[in-house]
N, C-alpha and C. Protein backbone atom coordinates (compact mmCIF):
# COMPACT_ATOMS: atom_id res chain seq x y z
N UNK A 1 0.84 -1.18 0.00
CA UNK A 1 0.00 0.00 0.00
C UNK A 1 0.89 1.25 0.00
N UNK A 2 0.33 2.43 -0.60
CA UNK A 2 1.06 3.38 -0.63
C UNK A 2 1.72 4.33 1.28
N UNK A 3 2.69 4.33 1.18
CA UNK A 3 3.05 5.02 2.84
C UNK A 3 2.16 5.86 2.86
N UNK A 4 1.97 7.27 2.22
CA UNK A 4 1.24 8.51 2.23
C UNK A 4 -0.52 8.10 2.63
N UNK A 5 -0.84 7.09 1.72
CA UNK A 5 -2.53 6.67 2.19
C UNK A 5 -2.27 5.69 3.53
N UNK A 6 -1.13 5.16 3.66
CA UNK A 6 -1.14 4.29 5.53
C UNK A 6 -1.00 5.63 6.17
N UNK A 7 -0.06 6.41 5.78
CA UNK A 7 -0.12 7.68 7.61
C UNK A 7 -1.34 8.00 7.47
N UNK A 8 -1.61 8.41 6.05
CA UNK A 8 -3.14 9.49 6.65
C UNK A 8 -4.53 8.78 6.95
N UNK A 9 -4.51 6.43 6.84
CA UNK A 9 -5.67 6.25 7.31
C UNK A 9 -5.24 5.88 8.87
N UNK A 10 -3.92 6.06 9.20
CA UNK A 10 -3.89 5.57 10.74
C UNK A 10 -4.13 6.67 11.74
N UNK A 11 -4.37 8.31 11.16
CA UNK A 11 -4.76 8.97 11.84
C UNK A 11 -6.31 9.52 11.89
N UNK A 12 -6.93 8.46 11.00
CA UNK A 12 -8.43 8.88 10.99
C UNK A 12 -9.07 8.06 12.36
N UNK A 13 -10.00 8.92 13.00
CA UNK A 13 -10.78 8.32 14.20
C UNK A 13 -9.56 9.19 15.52
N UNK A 14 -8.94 10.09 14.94
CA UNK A 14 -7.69 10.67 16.34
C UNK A 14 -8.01 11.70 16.12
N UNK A 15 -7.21 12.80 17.30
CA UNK A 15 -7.36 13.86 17.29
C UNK A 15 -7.52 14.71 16.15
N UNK A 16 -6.86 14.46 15.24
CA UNK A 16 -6.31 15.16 14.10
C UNK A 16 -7.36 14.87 13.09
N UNK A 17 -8.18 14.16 12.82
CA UNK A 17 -9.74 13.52 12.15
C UNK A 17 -10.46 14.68 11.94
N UNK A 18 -10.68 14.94 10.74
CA UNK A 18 -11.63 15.90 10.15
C UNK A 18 -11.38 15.97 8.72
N UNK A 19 -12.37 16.96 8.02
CA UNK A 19 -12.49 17.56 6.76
C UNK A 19 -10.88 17.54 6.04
N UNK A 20 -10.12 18.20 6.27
CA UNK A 20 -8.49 18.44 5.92
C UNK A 20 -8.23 17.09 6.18
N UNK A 21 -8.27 16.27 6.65
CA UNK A 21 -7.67 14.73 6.94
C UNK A 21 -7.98 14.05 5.79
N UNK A 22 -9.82 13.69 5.86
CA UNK A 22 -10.34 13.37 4.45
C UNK A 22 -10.05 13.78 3.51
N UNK A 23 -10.27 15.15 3.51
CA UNK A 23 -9.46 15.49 2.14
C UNK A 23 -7.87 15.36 1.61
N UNK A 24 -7.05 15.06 2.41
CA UNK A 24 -6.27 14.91 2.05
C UNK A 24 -6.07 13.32 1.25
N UNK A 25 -6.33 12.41 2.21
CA UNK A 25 -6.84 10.99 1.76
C UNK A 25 -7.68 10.74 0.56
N UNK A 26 -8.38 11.27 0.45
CA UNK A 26 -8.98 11.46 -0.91
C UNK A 26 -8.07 12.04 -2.53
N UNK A 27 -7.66 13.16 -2.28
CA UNK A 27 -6.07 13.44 -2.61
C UNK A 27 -5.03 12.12 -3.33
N UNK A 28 -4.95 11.52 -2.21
CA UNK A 28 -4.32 10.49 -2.45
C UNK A 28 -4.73 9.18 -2.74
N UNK A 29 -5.76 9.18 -2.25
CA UNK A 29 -6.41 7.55 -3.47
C UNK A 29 -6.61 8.38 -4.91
N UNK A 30 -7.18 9.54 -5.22
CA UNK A 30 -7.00 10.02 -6.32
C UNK A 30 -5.85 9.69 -7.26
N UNK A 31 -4.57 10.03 -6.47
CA UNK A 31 -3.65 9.72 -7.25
C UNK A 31 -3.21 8.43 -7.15
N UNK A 32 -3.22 7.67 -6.56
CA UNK A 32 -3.48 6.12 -6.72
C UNK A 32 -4.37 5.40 -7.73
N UNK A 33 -5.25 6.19 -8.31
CA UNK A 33 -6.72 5.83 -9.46
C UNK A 33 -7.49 4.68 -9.00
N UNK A 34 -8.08 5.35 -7.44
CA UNK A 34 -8.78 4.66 -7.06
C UNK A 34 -10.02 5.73 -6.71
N UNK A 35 -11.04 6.08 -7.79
CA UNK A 35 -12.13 6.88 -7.49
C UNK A 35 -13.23 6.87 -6.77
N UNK A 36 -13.52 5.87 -6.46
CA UNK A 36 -14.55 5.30 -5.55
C UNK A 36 -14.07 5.75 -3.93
N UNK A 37 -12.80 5.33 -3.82
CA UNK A 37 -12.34 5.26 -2.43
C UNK A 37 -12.18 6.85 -1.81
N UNK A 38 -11.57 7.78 -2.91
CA UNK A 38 -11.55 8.93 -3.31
C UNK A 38 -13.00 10.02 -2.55
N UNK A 39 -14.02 9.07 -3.54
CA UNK A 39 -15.41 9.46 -3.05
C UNK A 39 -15.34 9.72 -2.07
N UNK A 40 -15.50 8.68 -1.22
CA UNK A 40 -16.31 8.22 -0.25
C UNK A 40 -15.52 9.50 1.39
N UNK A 41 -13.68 9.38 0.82
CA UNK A 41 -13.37 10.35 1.70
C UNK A 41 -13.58 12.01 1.42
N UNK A 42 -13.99 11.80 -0.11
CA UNK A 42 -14.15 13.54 -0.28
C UNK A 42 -15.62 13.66 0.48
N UNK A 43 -16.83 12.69 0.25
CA UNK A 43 -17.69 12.66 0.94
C UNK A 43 -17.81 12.80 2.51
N UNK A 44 -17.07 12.36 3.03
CA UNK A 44 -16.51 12.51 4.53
C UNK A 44 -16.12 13.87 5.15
N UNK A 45 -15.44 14.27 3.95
CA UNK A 45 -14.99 15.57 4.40
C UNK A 45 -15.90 16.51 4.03
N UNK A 46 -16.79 16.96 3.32
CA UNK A 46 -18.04 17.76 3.32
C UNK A 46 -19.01 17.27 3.88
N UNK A 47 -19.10 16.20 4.67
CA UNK A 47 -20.26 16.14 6.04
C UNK A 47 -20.00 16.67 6.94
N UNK A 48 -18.41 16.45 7.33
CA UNK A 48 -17.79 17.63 8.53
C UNK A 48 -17.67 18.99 8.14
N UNK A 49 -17.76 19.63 7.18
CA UNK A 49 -17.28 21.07 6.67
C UNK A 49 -18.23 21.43 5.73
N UNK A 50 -19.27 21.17 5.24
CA UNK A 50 -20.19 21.51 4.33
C UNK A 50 -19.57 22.64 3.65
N UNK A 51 -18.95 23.63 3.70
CA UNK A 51 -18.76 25.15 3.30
C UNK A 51 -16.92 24.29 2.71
N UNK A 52 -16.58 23.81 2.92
CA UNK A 52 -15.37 23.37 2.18
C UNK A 52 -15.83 23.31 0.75
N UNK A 53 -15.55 24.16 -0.10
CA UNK A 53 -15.45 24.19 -1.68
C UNK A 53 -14.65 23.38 -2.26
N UNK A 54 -13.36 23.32 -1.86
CA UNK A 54 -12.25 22.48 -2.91
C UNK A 54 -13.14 21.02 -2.45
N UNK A 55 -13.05 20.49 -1.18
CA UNK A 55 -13.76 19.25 -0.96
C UNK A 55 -14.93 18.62 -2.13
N UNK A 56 -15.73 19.86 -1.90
CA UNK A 56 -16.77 19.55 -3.47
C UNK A 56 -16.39 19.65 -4.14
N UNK A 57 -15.62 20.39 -4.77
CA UNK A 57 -14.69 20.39 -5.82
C UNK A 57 -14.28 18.46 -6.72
N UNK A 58 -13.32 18.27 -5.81
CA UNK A 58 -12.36 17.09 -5.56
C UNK A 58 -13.77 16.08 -5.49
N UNK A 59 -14.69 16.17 -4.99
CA UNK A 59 -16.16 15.12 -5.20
C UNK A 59 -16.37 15.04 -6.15
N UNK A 60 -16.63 15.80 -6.75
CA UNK A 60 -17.16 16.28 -8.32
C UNK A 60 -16.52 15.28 -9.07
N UNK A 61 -15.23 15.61 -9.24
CA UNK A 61 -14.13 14.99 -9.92
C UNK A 61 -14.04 13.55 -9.83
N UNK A 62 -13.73 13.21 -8.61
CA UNK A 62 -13.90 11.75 -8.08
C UNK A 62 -15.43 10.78 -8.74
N UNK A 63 -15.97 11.51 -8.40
CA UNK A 63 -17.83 10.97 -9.05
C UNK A 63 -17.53 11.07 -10.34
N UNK A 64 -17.04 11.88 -11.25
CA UNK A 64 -16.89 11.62 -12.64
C UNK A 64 -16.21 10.40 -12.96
N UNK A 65 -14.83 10.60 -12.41
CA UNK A 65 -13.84 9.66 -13.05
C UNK A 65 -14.60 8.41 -12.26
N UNK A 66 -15.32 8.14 -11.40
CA UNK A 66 -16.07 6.81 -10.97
C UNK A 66 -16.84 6.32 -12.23
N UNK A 67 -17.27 7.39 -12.89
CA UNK A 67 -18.75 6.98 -13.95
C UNK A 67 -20.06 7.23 -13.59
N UNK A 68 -19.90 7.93 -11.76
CA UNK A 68 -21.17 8.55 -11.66
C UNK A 68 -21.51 10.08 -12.16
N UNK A 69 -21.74 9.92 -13.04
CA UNK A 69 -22.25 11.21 -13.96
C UNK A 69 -23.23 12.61 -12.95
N UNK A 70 -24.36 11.87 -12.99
CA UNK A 70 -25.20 12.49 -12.19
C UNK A 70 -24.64 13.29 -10.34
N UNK A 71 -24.32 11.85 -10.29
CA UNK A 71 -23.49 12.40 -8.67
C UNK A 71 -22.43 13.47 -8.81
N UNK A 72 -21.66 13.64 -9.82
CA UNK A 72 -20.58 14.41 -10.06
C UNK A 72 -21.45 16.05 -10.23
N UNK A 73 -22.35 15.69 -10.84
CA UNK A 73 -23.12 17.02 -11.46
C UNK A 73 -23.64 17.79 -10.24
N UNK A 74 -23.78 17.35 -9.34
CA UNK A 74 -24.77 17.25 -8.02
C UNK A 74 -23.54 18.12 -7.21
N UNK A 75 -22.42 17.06 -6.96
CA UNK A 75 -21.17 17.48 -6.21
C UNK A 75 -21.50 18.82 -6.68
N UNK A 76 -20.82 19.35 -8.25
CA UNK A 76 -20.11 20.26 -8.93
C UNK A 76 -21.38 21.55 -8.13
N UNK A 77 -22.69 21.42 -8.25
CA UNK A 77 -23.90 22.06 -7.95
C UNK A 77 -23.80 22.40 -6.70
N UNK A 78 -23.86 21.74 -5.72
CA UNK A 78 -23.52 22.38 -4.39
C UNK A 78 -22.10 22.85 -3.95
N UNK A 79 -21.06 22.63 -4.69
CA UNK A 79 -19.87 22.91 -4.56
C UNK A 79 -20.41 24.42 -5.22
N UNK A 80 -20.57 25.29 -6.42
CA UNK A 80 -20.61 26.09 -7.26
C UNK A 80 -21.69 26.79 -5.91
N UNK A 81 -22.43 26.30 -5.19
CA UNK A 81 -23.14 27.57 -4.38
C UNK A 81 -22.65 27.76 -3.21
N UNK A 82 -21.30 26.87 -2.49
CA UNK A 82 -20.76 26.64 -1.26
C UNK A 82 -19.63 27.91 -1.79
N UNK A 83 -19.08 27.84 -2.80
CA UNK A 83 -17.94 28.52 -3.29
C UNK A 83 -18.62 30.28 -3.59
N UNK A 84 -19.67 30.19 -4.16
CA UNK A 84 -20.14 31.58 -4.62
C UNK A 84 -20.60 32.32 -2.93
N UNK A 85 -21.28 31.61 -2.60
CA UNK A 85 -21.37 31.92 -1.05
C UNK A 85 -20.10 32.60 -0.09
N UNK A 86 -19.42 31.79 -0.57
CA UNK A 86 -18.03 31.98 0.60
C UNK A 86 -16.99 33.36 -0.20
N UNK A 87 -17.21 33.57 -1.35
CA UNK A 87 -16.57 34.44 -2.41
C UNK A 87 -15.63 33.91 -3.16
N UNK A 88 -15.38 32.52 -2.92
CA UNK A 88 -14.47 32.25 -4.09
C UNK A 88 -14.81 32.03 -5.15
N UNK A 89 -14.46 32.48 -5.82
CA UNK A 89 -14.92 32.36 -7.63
C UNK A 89 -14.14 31.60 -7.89
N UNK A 90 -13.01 31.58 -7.84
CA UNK A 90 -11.95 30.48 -8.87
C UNK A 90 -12.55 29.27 -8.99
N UNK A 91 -13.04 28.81 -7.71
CA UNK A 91 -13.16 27.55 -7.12
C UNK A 91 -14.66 27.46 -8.05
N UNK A 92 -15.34 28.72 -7.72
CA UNK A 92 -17.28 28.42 -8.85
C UNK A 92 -16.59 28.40 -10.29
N UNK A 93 -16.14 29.22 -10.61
CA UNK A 93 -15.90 29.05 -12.23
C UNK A 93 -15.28 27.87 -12.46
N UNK A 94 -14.21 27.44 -11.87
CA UNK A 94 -13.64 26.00 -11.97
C UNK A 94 -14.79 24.67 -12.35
N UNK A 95 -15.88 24.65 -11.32
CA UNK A 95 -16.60 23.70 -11.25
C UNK A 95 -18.00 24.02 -11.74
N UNK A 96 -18.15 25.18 -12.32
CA UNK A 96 -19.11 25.27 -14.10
C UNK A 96 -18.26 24.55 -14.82
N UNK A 97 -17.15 25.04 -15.12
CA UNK A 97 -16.91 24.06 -16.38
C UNK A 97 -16.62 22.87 -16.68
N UNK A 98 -16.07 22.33 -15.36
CA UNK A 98 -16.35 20.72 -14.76
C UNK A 98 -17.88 20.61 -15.37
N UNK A 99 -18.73 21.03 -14.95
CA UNK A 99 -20.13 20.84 -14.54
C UNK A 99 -20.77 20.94 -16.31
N UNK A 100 -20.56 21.50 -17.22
CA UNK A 100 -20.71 21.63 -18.38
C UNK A 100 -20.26 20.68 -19.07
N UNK A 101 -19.00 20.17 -19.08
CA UNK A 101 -18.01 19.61 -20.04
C UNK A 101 -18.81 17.72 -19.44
N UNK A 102 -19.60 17.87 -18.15
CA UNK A 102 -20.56 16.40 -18.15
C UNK A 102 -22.16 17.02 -18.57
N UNK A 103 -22.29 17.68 -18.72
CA UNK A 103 -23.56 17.96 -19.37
C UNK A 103 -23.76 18.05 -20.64
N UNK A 104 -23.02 18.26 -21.03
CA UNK A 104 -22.35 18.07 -22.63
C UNK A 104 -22.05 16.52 -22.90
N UNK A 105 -21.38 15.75 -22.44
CA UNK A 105 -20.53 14.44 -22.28
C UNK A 105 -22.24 13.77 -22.91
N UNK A 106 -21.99 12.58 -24.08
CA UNK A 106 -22.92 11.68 -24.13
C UNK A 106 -23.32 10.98 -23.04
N UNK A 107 -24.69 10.58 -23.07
CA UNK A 107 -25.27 9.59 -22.49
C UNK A 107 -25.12 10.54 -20.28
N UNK A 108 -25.20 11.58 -20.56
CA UNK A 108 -25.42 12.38 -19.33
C UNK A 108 -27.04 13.02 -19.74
């Protein structure tokens, strides 16, 4: 298994356990090309932080490259009003065009 995904699942359930934890773990099954697993911690980390944008962000993404179309669209959707809310734009404009480029995509 990769070292980087063992430190960061032996500190989940510890002090240090939250949103930034998951997300980081997510991060890194990402780059492992494991999207599902990806999910499930980007999911983790916007139950604890709802207002975390990149988190939805990084969902979005993860749900695509899974093949969940719809779920990705969803992510990208509440990510795009968590981000406009908070003032980041980079982060909303980023995830319109995520959010387009599967609305566009066949069979979406």
């Amino acid at each position: 298994m990769n070292p980087r995904i063992e430190s960061l699942e032996k500190m989940l359930g510890g002090p240090r356990d939250g949103a930034l934890l998951r997300f980081s773990l997510g991060n890194e099954y990402l780059k492992a090309g494991d999207p599902a697993r990806a999910g499930k911690c980007f999911r983790d980390a916007v139950d604890r932080d709802s207002q975390y944008s990149a988190a939805w962000k990084a969902l979005g993404k993860a749900l695509a490259e899974a093949g969940d179309a719809p779920g990705a669209l969803a992510a990208y959707e509440r990510g795009i009003a968590v981000a406009e809310a908070k003032g980041d734009i980079q982060a909303a404009k980023e995830m319109k065009v995520f959010a387009r480029r599967l609305q566009k995509a066949p069979g979406t």
